[in-house]
N, C-alpha and C. Protein backbone atom coordinates (compact mmCIF):
# COMPACT_ATOMS: atom_id res chain seq x y z
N UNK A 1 170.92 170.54 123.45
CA UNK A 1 169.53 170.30 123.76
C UNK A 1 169.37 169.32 124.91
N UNK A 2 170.44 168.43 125.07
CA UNK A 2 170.22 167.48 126.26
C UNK A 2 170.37 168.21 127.42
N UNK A 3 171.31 169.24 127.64
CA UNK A 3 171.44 169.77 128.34
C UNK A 3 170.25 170.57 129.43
N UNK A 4 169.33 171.06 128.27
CA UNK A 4 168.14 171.93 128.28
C UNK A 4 166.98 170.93 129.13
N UNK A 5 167.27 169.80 128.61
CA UNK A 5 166.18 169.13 128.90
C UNK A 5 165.77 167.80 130.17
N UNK A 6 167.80 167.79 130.70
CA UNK A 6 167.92 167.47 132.13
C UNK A 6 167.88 168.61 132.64
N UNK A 7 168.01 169.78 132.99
CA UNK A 7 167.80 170.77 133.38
C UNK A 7 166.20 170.45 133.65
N UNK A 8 165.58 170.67 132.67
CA UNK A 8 164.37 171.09 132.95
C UNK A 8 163.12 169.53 133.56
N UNK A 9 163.58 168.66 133.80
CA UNK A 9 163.05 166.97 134.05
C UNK A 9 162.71 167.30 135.37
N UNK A 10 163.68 168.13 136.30
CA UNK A 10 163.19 167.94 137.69
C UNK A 10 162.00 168.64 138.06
N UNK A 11 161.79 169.94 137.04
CA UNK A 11 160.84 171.00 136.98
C UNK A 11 159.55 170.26 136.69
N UNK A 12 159.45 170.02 135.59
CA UNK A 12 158.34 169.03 135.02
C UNK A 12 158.01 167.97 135.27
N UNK A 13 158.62 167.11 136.10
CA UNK A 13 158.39 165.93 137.25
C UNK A 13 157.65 166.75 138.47
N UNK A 14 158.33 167.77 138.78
CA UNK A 14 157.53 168.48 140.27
C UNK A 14 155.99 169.26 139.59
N UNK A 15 156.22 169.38 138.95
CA UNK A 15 154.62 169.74 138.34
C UNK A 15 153.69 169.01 138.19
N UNK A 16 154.07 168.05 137.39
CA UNK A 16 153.13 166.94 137.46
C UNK A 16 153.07 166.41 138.22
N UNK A 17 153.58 165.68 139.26
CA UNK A 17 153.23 165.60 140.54
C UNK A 17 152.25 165.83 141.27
N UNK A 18 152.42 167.48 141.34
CA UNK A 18 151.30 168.31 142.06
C UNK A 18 149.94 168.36 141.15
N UNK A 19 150.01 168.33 139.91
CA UNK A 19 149.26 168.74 139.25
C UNK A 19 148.04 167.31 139.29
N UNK A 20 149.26 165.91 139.28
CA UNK A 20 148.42 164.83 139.01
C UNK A 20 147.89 164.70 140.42
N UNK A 21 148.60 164.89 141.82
CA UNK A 21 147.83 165.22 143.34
C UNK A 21 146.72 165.54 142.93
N UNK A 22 146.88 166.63 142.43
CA UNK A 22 145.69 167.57 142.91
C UNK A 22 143.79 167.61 141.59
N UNK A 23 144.95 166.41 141.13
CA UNK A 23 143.71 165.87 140.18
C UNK A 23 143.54 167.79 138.93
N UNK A 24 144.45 168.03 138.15
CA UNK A 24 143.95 168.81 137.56
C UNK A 24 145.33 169.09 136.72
N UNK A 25 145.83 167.79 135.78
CA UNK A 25 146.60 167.69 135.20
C UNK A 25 146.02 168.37 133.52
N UNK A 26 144.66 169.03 133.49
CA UNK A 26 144.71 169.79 132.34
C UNK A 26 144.78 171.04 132.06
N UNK A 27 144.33 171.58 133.66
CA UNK A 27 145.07 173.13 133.55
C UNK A 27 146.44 173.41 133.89
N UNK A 28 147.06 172.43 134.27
CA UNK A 28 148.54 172.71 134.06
C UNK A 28 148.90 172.48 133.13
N UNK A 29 148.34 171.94 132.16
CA UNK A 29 149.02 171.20 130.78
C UNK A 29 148.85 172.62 130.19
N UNK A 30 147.54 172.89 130.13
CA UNK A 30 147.22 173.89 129.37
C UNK A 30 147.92 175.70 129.97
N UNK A 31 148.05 175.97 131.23
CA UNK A 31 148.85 176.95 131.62
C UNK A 31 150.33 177.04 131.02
N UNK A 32 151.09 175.60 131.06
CA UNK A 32 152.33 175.47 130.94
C UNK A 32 152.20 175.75 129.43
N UNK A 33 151.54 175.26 128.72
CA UNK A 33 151.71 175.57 127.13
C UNK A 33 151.60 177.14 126.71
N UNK A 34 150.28 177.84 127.35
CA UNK A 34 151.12 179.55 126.87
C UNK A 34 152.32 179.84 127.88
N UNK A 35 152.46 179.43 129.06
CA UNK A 35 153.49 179.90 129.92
C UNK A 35 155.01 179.79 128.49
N UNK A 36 155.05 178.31 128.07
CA UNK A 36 155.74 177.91 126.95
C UNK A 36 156.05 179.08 125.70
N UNK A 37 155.18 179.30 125.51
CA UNK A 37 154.52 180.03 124.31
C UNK A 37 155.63 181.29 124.64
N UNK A 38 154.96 181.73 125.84
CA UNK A 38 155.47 183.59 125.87
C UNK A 38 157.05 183.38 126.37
N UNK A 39 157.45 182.70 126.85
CA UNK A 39 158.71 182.11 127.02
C UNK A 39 159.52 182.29 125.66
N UNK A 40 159.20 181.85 124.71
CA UNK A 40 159.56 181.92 123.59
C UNK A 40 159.65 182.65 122.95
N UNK A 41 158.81 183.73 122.71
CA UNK A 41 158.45 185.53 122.43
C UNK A 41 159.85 185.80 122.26
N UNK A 42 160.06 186.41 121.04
CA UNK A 42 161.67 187.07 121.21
C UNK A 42 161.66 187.96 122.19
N UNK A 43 160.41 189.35 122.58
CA UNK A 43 160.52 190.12 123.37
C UNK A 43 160.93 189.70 125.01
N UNK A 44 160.19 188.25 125.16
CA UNK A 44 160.22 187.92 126.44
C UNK A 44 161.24 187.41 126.79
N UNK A 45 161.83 186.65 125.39
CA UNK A 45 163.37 185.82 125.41
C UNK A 45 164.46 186.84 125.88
N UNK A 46 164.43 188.23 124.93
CA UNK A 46 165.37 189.15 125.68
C UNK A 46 165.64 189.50 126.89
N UNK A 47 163.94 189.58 127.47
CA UNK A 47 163.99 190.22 129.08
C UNK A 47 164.47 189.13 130.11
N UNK A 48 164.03 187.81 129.73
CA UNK A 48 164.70 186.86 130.40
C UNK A 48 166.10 187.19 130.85
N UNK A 49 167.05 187.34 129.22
CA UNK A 49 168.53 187.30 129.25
C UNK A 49 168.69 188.25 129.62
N UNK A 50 168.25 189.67 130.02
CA UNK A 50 168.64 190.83 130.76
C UNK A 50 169.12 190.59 132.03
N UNK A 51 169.86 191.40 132.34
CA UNK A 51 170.86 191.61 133.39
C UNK A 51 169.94 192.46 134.17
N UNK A 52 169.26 193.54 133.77
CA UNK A 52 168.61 194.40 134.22
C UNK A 52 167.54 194.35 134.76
N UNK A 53 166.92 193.39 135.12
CA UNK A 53 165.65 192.69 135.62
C UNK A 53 165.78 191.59 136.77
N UNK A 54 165.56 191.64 137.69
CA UNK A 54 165.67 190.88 138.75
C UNK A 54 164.74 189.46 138.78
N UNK A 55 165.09 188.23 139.16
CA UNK A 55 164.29 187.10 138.70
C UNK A 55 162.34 187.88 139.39
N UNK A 56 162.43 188.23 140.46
CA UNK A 56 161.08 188.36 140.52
C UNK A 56 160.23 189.25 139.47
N UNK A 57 161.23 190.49 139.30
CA UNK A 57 160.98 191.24 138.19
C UNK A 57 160.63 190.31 136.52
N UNK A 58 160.97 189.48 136.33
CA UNK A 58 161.17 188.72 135.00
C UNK A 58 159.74 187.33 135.34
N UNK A 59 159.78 187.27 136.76
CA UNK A 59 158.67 186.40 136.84
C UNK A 59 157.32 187.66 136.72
N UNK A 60 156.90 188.48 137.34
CA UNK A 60 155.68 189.19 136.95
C UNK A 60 155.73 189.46 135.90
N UNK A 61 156.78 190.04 134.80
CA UNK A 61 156.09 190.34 133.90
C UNK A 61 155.66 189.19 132.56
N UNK A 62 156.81 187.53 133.24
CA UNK A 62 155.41 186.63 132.31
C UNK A 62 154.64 186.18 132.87
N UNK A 63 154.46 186.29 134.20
CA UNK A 63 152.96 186.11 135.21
C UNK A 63 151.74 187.06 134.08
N UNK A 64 151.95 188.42 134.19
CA UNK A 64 151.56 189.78 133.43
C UNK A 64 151.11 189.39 131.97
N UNK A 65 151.83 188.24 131.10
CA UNK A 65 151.57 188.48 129.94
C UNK A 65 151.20 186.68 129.51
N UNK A 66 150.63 186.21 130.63
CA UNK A 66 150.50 185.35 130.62
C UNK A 66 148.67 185.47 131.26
N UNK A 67 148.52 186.34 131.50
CA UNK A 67 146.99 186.49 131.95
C UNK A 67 146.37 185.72 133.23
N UNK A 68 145.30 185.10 132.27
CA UNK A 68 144.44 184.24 133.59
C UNK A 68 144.36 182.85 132.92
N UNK A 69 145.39 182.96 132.39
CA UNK A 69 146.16 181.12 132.28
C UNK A 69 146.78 180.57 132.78
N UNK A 70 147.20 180.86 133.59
CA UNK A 70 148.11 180.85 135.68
C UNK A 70 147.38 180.38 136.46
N UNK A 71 146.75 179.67 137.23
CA UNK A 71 146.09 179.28 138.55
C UNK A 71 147.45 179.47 139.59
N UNK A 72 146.59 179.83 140.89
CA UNK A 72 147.81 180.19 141.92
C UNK A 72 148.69 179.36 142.00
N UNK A 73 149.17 177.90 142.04
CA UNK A 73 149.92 177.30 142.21
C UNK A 73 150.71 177.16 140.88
N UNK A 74 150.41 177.59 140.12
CA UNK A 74 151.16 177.94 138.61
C UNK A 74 152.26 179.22 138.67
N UNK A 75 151.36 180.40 139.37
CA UNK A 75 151.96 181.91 139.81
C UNK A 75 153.55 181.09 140.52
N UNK A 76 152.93 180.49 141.50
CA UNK A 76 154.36 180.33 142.77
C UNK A 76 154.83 179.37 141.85
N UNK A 77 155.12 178.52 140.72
CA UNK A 77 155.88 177.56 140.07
C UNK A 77 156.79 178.62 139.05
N UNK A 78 156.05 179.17 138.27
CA UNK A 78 156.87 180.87 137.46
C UNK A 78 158.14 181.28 138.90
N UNK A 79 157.17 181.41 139.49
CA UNK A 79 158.32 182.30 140.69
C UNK A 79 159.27 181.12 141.16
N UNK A 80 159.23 180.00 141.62
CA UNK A 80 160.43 179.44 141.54
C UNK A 80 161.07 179.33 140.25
N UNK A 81 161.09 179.15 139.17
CA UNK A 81 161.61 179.20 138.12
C UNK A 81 162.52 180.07 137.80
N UNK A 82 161.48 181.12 137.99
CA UNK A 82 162.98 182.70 138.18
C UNK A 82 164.07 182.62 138.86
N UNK A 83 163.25 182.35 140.38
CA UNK A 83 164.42 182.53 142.07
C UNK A 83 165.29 181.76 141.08
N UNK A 84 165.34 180.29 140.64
CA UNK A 84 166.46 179.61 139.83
C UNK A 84 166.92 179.80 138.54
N UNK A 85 166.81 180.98 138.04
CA UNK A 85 167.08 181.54 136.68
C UNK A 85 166.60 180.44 135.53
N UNK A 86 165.39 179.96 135.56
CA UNK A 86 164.89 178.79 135.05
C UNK A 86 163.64 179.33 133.98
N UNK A 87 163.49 180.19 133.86
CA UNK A 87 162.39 180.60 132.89
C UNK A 87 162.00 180.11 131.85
N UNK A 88 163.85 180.38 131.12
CA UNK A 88 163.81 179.74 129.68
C UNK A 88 163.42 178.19 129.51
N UNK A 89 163.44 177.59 130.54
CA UNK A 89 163.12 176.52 130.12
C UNK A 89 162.26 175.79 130.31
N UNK A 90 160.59 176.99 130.15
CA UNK A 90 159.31 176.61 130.00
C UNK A 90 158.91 175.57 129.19
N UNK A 91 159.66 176.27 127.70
CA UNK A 91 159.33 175.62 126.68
C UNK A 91 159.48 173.93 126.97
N UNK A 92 160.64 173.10 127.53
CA UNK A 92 161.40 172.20 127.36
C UNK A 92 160.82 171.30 128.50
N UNK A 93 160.26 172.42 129.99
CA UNK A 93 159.15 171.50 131.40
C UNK A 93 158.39 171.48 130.55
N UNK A 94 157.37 172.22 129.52
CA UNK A 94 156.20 171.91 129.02
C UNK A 94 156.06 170.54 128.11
N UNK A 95 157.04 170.25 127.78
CA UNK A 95 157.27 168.94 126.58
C UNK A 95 157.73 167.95 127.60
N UNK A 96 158.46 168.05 128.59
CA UNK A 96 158.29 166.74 129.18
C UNK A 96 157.14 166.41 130.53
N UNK A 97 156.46 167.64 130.61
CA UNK A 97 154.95 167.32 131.58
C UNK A 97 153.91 166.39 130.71
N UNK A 98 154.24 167.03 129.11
CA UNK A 98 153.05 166.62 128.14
C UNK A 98 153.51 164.86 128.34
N UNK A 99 154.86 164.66 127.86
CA UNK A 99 155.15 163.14 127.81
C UNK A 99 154.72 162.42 129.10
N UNK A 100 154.91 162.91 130.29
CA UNK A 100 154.47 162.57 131.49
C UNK A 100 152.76 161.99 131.62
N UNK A 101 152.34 163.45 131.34
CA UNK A 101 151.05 162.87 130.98
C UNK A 101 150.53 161.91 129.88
N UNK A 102 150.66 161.94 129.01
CA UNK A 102 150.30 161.00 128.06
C UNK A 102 150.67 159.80 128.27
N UNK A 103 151.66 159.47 129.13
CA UNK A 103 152.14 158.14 130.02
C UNK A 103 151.16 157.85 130.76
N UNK A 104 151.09 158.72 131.85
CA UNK A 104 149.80 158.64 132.53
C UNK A 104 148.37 158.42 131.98
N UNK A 105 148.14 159.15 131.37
CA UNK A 105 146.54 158.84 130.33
C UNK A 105 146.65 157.66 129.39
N UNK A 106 148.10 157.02 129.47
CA UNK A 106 147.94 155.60 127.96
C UNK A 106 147.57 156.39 126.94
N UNK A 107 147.93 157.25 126.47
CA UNK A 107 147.61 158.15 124.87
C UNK A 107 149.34 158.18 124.43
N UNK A 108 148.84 158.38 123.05
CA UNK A 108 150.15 158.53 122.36
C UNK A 108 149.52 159.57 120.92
N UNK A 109 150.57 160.87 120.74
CA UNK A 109 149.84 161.33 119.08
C UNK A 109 150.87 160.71 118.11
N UNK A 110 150.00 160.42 117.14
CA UNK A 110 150.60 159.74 116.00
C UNK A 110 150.07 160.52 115.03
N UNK A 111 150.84 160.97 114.33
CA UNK A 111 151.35 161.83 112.68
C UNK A 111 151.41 160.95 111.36
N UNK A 112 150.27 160.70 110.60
CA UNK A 112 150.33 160.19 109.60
C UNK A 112 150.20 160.99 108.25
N UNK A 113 151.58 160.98 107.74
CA UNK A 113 151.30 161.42 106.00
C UNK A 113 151.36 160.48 105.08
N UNK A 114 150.11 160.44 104.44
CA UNK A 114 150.26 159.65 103.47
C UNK A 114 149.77 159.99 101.83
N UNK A 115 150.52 159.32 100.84
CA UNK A 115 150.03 160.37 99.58
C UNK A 115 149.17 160.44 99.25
N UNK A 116 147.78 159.60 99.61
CA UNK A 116 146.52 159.99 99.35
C UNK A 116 145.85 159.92 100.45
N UNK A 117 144.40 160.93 100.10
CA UNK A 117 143.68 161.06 101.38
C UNK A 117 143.29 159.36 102.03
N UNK A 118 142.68 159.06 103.19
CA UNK A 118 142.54 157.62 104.20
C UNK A 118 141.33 158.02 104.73
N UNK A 119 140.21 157.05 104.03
CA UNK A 119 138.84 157.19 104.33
C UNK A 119 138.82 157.25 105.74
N UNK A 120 137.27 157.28 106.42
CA UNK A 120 137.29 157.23 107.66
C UNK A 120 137.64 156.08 108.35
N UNK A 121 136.72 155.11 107.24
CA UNK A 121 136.85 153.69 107.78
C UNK A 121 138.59 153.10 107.75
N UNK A 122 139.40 153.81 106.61
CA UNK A 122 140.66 153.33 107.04
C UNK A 122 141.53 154.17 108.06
N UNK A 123 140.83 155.15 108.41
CA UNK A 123 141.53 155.94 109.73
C UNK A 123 141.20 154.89 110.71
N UNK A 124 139.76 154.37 110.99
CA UNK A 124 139.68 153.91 112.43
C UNK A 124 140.19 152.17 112.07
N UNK A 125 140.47 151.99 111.42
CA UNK A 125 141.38 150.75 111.19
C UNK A 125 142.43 150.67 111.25
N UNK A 126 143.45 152.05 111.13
CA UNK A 126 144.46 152.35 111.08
C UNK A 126 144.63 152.34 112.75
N UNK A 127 143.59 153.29 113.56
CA UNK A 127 144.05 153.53 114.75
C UNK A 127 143.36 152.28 115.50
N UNK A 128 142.79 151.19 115.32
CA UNK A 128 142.68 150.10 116.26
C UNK A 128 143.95 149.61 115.87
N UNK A 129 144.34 149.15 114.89
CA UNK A 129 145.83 148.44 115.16
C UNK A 129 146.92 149.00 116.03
N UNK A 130 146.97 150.50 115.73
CA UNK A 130 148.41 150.95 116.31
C UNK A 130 147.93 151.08 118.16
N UNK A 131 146.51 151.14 118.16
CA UNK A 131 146.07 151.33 119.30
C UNK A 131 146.59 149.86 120.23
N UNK A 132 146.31 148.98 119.55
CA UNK A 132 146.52 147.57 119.68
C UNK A 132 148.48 147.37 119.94
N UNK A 133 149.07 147.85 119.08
CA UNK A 133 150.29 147.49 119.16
C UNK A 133 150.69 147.97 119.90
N UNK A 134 150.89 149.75 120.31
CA UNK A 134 151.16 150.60 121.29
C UNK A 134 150.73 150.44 122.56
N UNK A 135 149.49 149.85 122.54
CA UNK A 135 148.62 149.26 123.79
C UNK A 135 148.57 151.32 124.65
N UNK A 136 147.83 151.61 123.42
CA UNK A 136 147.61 153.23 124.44
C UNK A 136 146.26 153.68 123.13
N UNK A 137 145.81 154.85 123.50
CA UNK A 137 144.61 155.47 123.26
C UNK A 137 145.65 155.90 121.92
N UNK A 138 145.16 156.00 120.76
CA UNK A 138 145.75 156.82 120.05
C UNK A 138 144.97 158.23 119.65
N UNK A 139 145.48 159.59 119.35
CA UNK A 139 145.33 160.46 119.00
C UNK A 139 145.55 160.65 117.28
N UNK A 140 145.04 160.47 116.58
CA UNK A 140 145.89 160.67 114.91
C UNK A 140 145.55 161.49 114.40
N UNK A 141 146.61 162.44 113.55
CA UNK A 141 146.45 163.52 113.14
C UNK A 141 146.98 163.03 111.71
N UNK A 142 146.37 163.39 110.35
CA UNK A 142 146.56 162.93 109.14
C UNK A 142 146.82 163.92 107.74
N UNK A 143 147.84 164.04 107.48
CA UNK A 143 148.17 164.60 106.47
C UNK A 143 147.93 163.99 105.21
N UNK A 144 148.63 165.05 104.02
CA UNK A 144 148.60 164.26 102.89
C UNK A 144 149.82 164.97 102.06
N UNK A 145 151.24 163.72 101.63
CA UNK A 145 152.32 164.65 101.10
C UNK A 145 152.48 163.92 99.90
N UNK A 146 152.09 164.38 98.60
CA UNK A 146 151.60 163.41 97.22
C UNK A 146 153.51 163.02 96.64
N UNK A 147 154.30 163.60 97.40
CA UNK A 147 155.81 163.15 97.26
C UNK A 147 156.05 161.85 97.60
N UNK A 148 155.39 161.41 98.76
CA UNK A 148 156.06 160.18 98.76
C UNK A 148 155.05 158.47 98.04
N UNK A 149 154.80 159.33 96.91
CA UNK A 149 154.18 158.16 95.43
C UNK A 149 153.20 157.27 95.87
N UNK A 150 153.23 156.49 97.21
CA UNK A 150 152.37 155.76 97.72
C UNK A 150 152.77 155.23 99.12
N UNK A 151 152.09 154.77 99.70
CA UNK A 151 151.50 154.56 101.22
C UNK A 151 151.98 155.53 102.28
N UNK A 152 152.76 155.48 103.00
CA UNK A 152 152.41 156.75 104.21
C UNK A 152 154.10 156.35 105.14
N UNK A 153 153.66 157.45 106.15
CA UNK A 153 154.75 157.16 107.05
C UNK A 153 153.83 157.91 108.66
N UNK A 154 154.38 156.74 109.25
CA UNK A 154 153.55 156.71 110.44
C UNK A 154 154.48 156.89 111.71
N UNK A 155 154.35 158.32 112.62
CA UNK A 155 154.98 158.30 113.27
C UNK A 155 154.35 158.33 115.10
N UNK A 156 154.97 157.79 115.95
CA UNK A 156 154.44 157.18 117.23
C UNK A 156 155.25 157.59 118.44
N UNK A 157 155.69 159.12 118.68
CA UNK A 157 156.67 159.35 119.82
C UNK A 157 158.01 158.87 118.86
N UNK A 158 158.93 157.83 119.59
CA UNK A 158 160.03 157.83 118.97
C UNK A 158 160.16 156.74 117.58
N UNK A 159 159.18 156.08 117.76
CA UNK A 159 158.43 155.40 116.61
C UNK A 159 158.12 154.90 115.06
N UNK A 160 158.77 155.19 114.18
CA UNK A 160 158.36 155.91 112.55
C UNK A 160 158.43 154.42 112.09
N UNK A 161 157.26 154.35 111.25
CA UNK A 161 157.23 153.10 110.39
C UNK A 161 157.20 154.05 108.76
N UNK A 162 157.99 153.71 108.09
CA UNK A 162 157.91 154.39 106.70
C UNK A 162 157.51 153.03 105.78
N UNK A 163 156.19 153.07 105.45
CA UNK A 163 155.47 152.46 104.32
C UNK A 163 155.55 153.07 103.00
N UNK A 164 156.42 154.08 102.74
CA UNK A 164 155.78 155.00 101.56
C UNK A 164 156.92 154.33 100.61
N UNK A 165 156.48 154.60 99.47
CA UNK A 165 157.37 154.21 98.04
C UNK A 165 158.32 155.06 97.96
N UNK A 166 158.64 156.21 98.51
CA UNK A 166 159.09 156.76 98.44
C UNK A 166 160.46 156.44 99.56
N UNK A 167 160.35 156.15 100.62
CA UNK A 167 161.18 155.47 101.68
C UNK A 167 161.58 154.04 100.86
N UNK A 168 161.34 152.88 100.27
CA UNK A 168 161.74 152.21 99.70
C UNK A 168 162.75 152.10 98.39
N UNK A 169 162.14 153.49 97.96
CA UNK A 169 163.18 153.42 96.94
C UNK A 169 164.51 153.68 97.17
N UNK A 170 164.37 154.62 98.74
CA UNK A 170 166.27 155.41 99.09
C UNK A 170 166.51 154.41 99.43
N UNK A 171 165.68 153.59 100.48
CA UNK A 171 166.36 152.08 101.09
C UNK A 171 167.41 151.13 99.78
N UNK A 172 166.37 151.28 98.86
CA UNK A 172 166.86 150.44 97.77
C UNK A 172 168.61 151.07 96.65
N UNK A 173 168.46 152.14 96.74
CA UNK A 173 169.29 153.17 96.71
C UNK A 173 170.27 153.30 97.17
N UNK A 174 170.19 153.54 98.77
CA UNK A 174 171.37 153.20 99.15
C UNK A 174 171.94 151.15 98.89
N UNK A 175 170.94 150.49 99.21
CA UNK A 175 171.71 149.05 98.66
C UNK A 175 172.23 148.80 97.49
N UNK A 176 171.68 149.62 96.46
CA UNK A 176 172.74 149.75 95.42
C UNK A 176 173.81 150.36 95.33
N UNK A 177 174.15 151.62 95.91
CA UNK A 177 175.39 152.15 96.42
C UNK A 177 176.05 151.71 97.23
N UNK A 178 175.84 150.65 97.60
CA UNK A 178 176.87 150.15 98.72
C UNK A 178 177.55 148.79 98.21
């Protein structure tokens, strides 16, 4: 996977780039994510790995099945991708344009499960602190997994704070096994 994903840094640095130039870092966000998408398609994954398809050939037809979620300077970014047998690794420019941006915008998404539902008022209490600590906009998205017995686990990019009773007890677990 590291492999995949220096590969794909110089791609997704040159995008954003242009994209943040040209002041319109949300239709590339948003192009690159179905571009991502159909990339992934087992059907499209095959034609990629075909022998039988020439890179321009393999760029129209996910230009083709990618619609009018392409702006022109998106079209000619597909087509270099091909000329460099680089297709497959839509998926992998699309995840590090997103990190790019969210650098850029000071946002971060944060994933909270916790075993019981978190009123509103403790959502926006929840997200001024981490907003505060992270020093970025937070995004929070909130689950509910009644496994882990009580409080939550909060995750922030590379981040994870595990509050839950459930994380305490393996902690405690393993210190008794050891």
């Amino acid at each position: 996977m590291a492999e995949l994903s220096t590969l794909a840094r110089p791609y997704a640095k040159a995008a954003f780039e242009h994209a943040a130039a040209a002041g319109d870092l949300q239709n590339w966000s948003d192009g690159l994510a179905v571009a991502a998408a159909v990339a992934q398609h087992n059907v499209v994954d095959k034609l990629l790995s075909s022998p039988t398809y020439t890179a321009a050939q393999q760029a129209e037809k996910v230009i083709t099945v990618c619609g009018d979620a392409l702006s022109g300077k998106m079209l000619n970014f597909i087509r270099v991708l091909a000329d460099n047998h680089r297709l497959k690794l839509l998926p992998q420019i699309y995840q590090q344009f997103e990190i790019l941006k969210a650098n850029r915008e000071k946002t971060v998404e944060v994933n909270i499960v916790s075993a019981r539902e978190i009123s509103a008022e403790q959502q926006e209490k929840l997200a001024s602190a981490l907003s505060a600590k992270l020093e970025r906009t937070v995004n929070m998205q909130v689950s509910i997994d009644s496994s882990l017995i009580g409080g939550a686990v909060v995750r922030a990019g590379d981040t994870v704070i595990d509050g839950s009773i459930r994380g305490r007890l393996s902690k405690l677990a393993e210190a008794l096994h050891s």
